[in-house]
N, C-alpha and C. Protein backbone atom coordinates (compact mmCIF):
# COMPACT_ATOMS: atom_id res chain seq x y z
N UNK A 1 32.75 70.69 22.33
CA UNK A 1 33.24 71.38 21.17
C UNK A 1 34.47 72.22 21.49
N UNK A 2 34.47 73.10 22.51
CA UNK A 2 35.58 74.14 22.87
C UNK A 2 36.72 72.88 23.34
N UNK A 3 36.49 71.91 24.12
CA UNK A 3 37.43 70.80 24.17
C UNK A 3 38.25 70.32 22.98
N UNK A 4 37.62 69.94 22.01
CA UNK A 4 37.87 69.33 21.19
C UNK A 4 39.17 70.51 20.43
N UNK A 5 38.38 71.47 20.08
CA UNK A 5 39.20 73.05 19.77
C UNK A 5 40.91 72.56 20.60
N UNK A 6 40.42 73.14 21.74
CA UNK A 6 41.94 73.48 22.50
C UNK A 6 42.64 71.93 22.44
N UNK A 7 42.24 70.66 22.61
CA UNK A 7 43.09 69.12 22.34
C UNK A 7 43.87 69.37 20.92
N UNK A 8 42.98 70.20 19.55
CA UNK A 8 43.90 70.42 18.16
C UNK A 8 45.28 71.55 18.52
N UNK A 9 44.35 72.49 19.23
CA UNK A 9 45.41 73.27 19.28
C UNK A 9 46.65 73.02 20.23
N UNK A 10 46.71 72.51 21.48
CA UNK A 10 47.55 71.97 22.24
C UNK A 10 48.22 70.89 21.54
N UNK A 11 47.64 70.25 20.27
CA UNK A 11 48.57 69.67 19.88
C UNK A 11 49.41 69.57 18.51
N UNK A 12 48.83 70.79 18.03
CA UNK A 12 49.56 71.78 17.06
C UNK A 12 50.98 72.36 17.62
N UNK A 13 50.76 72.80 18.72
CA UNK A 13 51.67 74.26 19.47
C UNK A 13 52.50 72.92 20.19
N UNK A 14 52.35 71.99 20.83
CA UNK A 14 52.86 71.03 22.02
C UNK A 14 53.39 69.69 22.04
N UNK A 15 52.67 68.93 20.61
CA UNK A 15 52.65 67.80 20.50
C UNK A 15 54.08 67.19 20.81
N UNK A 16 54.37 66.66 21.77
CA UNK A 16 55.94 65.39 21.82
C UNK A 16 56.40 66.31 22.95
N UNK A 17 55.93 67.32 23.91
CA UNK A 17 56.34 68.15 24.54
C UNK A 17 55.76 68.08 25.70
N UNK A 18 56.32 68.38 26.96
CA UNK A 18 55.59 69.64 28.05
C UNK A 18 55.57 70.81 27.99
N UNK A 19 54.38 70.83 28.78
CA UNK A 19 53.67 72.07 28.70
C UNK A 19 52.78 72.86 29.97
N UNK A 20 53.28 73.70 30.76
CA UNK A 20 53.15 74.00 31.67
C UNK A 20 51.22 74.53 31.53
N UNK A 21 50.65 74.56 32.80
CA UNK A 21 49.48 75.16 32.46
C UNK A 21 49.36 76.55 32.02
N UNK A 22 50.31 77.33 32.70
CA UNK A 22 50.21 78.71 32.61
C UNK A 22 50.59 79.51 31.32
N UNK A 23 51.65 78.57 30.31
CA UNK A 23 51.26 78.48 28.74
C UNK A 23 50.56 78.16 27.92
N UNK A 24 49.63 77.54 28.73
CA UNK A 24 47.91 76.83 27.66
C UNK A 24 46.92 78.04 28.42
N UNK A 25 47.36 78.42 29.52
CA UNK A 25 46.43 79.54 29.86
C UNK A 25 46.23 80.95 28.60
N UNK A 26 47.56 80.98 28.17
CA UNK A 26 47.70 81.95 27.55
C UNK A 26 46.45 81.85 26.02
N UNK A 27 45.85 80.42 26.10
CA UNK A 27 45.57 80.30 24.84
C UNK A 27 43.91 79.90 24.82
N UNK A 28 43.69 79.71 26.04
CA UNK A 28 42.58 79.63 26.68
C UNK A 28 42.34 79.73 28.15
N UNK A 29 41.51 80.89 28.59
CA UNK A 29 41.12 80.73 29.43
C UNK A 29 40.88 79.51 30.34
N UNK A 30 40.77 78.45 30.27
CA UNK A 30 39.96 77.78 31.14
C UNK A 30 40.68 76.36 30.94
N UNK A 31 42.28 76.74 30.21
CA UNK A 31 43.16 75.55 30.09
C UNK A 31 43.10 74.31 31.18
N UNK A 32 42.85 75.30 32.80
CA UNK A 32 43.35 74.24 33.74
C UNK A 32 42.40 73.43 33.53
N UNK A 33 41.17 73.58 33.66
CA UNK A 33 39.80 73.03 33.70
C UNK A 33 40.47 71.70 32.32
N UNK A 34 40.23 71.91 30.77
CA UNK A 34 40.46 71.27 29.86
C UNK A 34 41.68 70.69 30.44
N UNK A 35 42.73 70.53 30.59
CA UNK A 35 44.02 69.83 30.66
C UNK A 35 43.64 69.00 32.04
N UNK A 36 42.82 68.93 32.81
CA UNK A 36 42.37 67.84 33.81
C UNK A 36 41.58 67.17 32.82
N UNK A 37 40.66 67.48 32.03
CA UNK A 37 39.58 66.59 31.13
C UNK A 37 40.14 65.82 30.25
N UNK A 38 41.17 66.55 29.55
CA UNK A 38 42.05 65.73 28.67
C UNK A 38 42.91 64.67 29.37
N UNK A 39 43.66 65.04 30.41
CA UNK A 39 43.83 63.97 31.47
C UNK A 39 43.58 62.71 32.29
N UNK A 40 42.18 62.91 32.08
CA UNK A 40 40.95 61.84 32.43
C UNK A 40 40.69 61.02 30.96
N UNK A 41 40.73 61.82 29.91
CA UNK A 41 40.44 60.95 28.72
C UNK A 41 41.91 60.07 28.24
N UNK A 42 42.59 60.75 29.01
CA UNK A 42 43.98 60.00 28.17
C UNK A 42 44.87 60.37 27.14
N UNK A 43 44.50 61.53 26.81
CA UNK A 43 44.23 62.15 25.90
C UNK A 43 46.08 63.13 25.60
N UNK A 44 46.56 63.62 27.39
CA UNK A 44 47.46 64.11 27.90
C UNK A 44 47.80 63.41 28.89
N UNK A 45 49.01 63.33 29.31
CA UNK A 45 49.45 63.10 30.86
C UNK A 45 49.67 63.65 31.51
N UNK A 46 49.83 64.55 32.87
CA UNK A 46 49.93 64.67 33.96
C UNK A 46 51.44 64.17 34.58
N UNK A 47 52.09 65.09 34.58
CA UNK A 47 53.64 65.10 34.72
C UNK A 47 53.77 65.15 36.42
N UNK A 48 53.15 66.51 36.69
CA UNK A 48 53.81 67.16 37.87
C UNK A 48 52.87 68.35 38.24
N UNK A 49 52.94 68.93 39.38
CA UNK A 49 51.94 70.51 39.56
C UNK A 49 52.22 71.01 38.24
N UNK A 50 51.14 71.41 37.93
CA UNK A 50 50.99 72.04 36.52
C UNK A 50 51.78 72.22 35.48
N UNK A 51 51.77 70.83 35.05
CA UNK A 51 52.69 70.45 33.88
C UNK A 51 52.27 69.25 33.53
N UNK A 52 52.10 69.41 32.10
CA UNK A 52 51.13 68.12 31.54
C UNK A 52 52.36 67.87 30.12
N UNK A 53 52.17 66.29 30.04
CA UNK A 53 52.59 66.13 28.65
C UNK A 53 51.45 65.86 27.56
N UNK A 54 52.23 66.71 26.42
CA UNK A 54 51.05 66.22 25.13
C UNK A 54 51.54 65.15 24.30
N UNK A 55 50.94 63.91 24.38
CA UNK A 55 51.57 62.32 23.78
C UNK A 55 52.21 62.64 22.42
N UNK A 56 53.06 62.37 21.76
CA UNK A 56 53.43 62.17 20.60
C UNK A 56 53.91 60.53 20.51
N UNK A 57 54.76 60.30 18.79
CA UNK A 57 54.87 58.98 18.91
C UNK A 57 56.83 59.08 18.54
N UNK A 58 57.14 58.97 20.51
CA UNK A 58 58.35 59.29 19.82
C UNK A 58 59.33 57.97 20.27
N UNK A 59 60.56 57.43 19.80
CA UNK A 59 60.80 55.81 20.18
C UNK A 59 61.74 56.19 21.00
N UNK A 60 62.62 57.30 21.35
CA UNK A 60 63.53 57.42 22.46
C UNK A 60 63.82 58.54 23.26
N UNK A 61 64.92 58.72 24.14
CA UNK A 61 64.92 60.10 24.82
C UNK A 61 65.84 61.18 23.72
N UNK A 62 66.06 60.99 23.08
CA UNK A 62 66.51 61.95 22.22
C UNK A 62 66.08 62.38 20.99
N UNK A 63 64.49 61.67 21.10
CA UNK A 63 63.45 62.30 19.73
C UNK A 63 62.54 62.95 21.29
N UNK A 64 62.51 62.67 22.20
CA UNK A 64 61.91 63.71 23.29
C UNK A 64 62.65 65.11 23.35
N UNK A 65 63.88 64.84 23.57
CA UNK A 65 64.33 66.04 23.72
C UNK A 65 64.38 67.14 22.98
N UNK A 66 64.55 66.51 21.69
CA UNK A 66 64.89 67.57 20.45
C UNK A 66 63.00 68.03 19.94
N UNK A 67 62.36 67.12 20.17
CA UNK A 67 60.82 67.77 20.04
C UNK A 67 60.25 68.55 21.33
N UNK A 68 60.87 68.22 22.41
CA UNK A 68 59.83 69.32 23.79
C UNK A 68 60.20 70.46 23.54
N UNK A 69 59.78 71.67 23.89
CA UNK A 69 59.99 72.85 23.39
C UNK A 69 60.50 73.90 24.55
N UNK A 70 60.28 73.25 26.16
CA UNK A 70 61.17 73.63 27.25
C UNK A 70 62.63 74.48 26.92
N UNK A 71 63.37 75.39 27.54
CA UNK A 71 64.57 74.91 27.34
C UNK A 71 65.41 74.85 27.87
N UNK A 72 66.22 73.75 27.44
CA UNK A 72 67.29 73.05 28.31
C UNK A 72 68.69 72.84 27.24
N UNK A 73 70.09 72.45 27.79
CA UNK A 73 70.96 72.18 27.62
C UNK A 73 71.50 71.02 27.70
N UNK A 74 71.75 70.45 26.89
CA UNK A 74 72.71 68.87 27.19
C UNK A 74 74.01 69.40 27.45
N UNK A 75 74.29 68.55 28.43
CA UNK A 75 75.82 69.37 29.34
C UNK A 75 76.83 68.05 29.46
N UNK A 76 77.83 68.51 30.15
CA UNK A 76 79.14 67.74 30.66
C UNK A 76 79.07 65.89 29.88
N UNK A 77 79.00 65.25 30.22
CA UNK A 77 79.55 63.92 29.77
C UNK A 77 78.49 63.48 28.88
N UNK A 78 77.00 64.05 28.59
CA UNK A 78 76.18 64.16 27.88
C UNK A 78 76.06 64.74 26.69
N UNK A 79 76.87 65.67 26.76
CA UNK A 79 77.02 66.62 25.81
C UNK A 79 78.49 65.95 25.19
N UNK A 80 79.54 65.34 26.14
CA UNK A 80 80.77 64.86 25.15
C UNK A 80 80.67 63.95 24.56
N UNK A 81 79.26 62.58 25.19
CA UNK A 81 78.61 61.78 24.16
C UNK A 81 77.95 62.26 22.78
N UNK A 82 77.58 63.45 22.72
CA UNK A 82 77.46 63.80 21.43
C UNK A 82 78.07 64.12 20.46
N UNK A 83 79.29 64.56 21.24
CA UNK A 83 80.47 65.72 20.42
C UNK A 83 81.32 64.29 20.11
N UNK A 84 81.35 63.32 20.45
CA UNK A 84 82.57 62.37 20.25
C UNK A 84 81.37 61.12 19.58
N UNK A 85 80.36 60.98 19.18
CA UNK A 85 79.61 60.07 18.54
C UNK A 85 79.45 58.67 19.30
N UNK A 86 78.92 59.39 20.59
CA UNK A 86 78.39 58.14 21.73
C UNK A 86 79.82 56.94 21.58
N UNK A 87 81.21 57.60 21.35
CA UNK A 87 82.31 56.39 22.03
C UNK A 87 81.99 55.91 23.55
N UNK A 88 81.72 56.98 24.40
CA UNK A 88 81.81 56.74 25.78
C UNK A 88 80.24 56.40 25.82
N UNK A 89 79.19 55.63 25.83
CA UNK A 89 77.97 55.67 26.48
C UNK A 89 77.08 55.20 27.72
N UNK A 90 76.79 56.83 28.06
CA UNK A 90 75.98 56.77 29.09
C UNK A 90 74.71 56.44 28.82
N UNK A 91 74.18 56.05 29.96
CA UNK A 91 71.98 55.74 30.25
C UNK A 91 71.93 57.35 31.49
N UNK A 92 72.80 58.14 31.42
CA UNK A 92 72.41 59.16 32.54
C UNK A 92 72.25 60.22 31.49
N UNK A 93 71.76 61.40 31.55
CA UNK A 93 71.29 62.15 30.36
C UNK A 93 71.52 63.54 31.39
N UNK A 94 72.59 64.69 31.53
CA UNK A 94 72.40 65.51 31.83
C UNK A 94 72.32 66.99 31.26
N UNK A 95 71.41 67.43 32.02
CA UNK A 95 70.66 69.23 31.27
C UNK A 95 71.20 70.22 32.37
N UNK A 96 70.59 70.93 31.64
CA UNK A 96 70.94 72.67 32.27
C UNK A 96 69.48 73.11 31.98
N UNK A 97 68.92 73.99 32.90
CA UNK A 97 67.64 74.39 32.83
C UNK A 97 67.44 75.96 33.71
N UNK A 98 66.81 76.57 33.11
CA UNK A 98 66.94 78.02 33.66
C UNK A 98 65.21 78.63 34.31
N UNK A 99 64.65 77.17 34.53
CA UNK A 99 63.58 77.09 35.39
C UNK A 99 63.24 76.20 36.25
N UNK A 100 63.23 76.65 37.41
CA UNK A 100 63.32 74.95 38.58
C UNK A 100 61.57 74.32 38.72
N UNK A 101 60.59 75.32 38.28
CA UNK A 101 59.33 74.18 37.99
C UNK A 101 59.75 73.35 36.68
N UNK A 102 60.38 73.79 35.96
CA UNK A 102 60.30 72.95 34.82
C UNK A 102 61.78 71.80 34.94
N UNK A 103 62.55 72.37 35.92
CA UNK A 103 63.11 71.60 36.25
C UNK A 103 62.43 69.95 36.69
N UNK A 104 61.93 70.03 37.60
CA UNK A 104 60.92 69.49 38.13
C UNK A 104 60.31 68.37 37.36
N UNK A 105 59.32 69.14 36.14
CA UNK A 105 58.51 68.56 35.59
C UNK A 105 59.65 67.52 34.84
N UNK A 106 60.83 67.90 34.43
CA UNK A 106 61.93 67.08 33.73
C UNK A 106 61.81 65.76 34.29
N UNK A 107 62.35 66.23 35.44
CA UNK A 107 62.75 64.83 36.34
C UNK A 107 61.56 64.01 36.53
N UNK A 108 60.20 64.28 36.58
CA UNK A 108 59.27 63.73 37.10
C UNK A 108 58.63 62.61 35.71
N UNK A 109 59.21 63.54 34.76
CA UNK A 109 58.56 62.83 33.33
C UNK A 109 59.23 61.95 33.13
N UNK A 110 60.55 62.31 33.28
CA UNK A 110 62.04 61.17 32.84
C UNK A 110 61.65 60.27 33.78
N UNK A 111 61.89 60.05 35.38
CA UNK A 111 61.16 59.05 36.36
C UNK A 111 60.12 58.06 35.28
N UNK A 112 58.77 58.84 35.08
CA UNK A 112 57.81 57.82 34.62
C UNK A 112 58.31 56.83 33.38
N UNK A 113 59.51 57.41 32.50
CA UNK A 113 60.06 56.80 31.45
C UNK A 113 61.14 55.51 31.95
N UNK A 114 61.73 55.45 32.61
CA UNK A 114 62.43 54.96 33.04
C UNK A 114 63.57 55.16 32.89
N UNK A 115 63.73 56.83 32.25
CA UNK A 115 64.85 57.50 31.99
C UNK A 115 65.81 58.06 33.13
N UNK A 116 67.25 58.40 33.12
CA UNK A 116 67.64 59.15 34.30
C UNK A 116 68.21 59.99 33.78
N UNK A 117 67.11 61.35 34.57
CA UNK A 117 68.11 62.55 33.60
C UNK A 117 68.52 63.25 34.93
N UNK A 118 69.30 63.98 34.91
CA UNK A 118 70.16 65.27 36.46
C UNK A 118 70.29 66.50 35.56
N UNK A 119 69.74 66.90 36.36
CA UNK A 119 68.86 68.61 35.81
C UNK A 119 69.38 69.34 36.87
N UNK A 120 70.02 70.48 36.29
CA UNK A 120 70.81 71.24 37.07
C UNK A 120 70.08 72.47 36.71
N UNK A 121 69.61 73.64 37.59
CA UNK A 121 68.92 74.32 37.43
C UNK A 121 69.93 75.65 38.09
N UNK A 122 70.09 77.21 36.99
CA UNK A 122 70.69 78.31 36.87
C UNK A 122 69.51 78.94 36.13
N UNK A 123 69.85 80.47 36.55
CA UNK A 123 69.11 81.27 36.60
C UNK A 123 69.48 82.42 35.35
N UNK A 124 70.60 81.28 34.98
CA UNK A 124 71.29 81.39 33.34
C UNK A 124 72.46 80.44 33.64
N UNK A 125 72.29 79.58 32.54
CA UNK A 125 72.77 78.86 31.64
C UNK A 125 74.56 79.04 31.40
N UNK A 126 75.81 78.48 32.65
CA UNK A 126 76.64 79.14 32.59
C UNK A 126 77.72 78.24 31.59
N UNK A 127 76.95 78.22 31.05
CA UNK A 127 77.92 76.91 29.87
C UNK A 127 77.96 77.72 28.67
N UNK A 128 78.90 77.47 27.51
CA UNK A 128 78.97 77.57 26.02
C UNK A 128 77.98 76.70 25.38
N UNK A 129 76.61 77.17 24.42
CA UNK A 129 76.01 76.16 23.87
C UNK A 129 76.12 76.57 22.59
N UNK A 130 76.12 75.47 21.47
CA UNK A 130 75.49 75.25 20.03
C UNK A 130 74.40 74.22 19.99
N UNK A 131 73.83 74.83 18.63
CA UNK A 131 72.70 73.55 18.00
C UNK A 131 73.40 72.94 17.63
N UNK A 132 72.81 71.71 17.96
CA UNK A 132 72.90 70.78 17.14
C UNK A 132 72.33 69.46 16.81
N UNK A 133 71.27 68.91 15.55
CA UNK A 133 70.27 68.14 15.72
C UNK A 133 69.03 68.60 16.39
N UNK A 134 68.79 70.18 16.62
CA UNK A 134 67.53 70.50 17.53
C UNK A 134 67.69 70.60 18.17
N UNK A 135 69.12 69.92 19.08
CA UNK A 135 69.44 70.31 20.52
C UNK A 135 70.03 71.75 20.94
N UNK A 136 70.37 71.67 21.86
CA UNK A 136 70.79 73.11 22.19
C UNK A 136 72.54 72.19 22.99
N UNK A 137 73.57 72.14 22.57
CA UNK A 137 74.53 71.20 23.82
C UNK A 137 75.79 72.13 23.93
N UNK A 138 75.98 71.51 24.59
CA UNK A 138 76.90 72.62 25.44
C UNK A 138 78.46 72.22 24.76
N UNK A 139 79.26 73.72 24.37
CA UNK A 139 80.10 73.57 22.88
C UNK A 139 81.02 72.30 23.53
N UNK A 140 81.68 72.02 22.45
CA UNK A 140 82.90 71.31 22.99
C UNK A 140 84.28 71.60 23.34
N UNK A 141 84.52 73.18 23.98
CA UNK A 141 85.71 73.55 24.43
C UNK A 141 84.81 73.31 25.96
N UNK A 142 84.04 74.14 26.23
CA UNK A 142 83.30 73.71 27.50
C UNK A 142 83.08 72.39 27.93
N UNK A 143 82.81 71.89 27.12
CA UNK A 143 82.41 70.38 27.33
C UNK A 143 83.91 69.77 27.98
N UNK A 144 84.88 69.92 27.27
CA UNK A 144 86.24 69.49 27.44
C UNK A 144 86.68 69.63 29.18
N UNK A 145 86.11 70.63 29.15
CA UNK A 145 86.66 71.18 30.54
C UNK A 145 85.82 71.07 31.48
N UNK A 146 84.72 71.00 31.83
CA UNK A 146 83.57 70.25 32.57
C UNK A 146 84.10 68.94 32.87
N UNK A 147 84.36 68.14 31.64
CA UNK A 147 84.68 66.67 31.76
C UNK A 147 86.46 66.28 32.96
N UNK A 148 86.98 67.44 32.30
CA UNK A 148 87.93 66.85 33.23
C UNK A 148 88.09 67.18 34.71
N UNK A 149 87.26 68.39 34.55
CA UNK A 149 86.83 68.68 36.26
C UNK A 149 86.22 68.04 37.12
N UNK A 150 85.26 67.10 36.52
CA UNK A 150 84.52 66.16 36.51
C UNK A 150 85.35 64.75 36.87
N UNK A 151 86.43 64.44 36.49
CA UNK A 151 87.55 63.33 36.28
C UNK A 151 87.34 62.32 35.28
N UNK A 152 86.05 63.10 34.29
CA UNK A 152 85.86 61.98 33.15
C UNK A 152 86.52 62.26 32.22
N UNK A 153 87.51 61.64 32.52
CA UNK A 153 88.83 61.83 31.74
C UNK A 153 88.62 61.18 30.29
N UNK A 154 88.17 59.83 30.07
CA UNK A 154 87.55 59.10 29.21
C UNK A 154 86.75 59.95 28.19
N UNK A 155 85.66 60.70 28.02
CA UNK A 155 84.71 60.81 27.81
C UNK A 155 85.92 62.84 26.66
N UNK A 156 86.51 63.16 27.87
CA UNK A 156 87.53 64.04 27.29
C UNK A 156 88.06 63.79 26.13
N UNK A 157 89.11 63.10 26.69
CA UNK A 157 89.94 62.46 25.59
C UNK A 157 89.46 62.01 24.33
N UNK A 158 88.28 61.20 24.30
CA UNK A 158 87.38 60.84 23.32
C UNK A 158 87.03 62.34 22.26
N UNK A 159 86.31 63.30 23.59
CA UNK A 159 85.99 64.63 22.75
C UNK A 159 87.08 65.27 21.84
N UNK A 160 88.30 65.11 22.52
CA UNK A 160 89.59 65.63 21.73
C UNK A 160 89.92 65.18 20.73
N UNK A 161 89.94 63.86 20.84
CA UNK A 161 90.05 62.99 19.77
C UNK A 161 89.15 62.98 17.98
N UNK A 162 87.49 62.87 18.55
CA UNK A 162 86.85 63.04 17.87
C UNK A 162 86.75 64.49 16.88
N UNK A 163 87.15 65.62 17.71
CA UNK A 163 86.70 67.06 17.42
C UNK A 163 88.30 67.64 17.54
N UNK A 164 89.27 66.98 17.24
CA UNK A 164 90.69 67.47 17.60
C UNK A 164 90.59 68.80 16.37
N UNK A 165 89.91 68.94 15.42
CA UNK A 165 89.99 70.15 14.43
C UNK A 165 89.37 70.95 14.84
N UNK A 166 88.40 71.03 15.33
CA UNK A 166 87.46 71.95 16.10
C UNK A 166 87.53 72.89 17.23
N UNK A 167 88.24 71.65 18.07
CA UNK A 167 88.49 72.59 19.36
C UNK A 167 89.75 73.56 19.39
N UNK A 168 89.42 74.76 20.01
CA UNK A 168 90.12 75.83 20.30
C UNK A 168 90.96 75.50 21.49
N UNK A 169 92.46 75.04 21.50
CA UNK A 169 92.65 75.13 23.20
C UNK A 169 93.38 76.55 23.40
N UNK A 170 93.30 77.61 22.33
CA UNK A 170 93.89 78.93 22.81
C UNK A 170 92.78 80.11 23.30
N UNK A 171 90.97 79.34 23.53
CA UNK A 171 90.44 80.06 24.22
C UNK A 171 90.74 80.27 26.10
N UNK A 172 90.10 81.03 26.07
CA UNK A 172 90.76 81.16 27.71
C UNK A 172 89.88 81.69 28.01
């Protein structure tokens, strides 16, 4: 019965997400115990040291991202695929993350997907971000300039192109 309880509620608060144990602790005592049981039933997966995913029904990595509730940043050539409407497209997916267990659990989940994400982990977040779509991505004057430091010159140009009204080049 108390199982059944915390599986609704973990997947009220979690569903399409990770979820570290020590945030289901907060909601029950005896999370670790339940999140191994749910584990065994199938119920959750088992990411990484204490970090479980709660299943949702989602068809790609960017209905993952915008539903996990972690947080992270879509950055540099990831972020100019967004700002320029996937002209340049990548299969590499990179974040910014301001926790290296959850760093972790990123990479370990993306692995089982057959996703490749590069998770760069700061202790703050030294990029410009906006929403956008649920995401959190990193603006596109930043983005601009990442990219060419980067030598993805391509992926730039595109951003300029696409967002030429937008971008500020008299920030500094």
């Amino acid at each position: 019965m108390y199982l059944a309880r915390f599986n609704e509620t973990l997947r009220e608060k979690w569903e399409g997400s990770l979820v570290a144990t020590r945030e289901a602790v907060a909601i029950e005592p005896r999370a670790k115990e339940y999140l191994h049981r749910l584990s065994k039933l199938g119920l959750v997966k088992r990411v990484s040291w204490g970090w479980y995913y709660v299943p949702a029904k989602e068809e790609d990595v960017w209905s993952f991202l915008s539903k996990d509730r972690g947080f992270k940043v879509v950055i540099k050539q990831t972020a100019a695929s967004l700002w320029n409407y996937d002209f340049v497209h990548r299969n590499v997916y990179r974040l910014a993350v301001t926790s290296s267990s959850y760093k972790k659990a990123l990479e370990s989940f993306a692995r089982s997907r057959e996703w490749i994400f590069e998770v760069e982990y700061h202790e703050r977040v030294p990029y410009e971000y906006k929403e956008l779509d649920g995401l959190l991505v990193e603006s596109p004057e930043s983005c601009l300039v990442n990219c060419v430091a980067e030598w993805s010159f391509l992926d730039a140009l595109a951003l300029l192109y696409f967002r030429r009204d937008e971008i500020s080049l008299e920030k500094g």
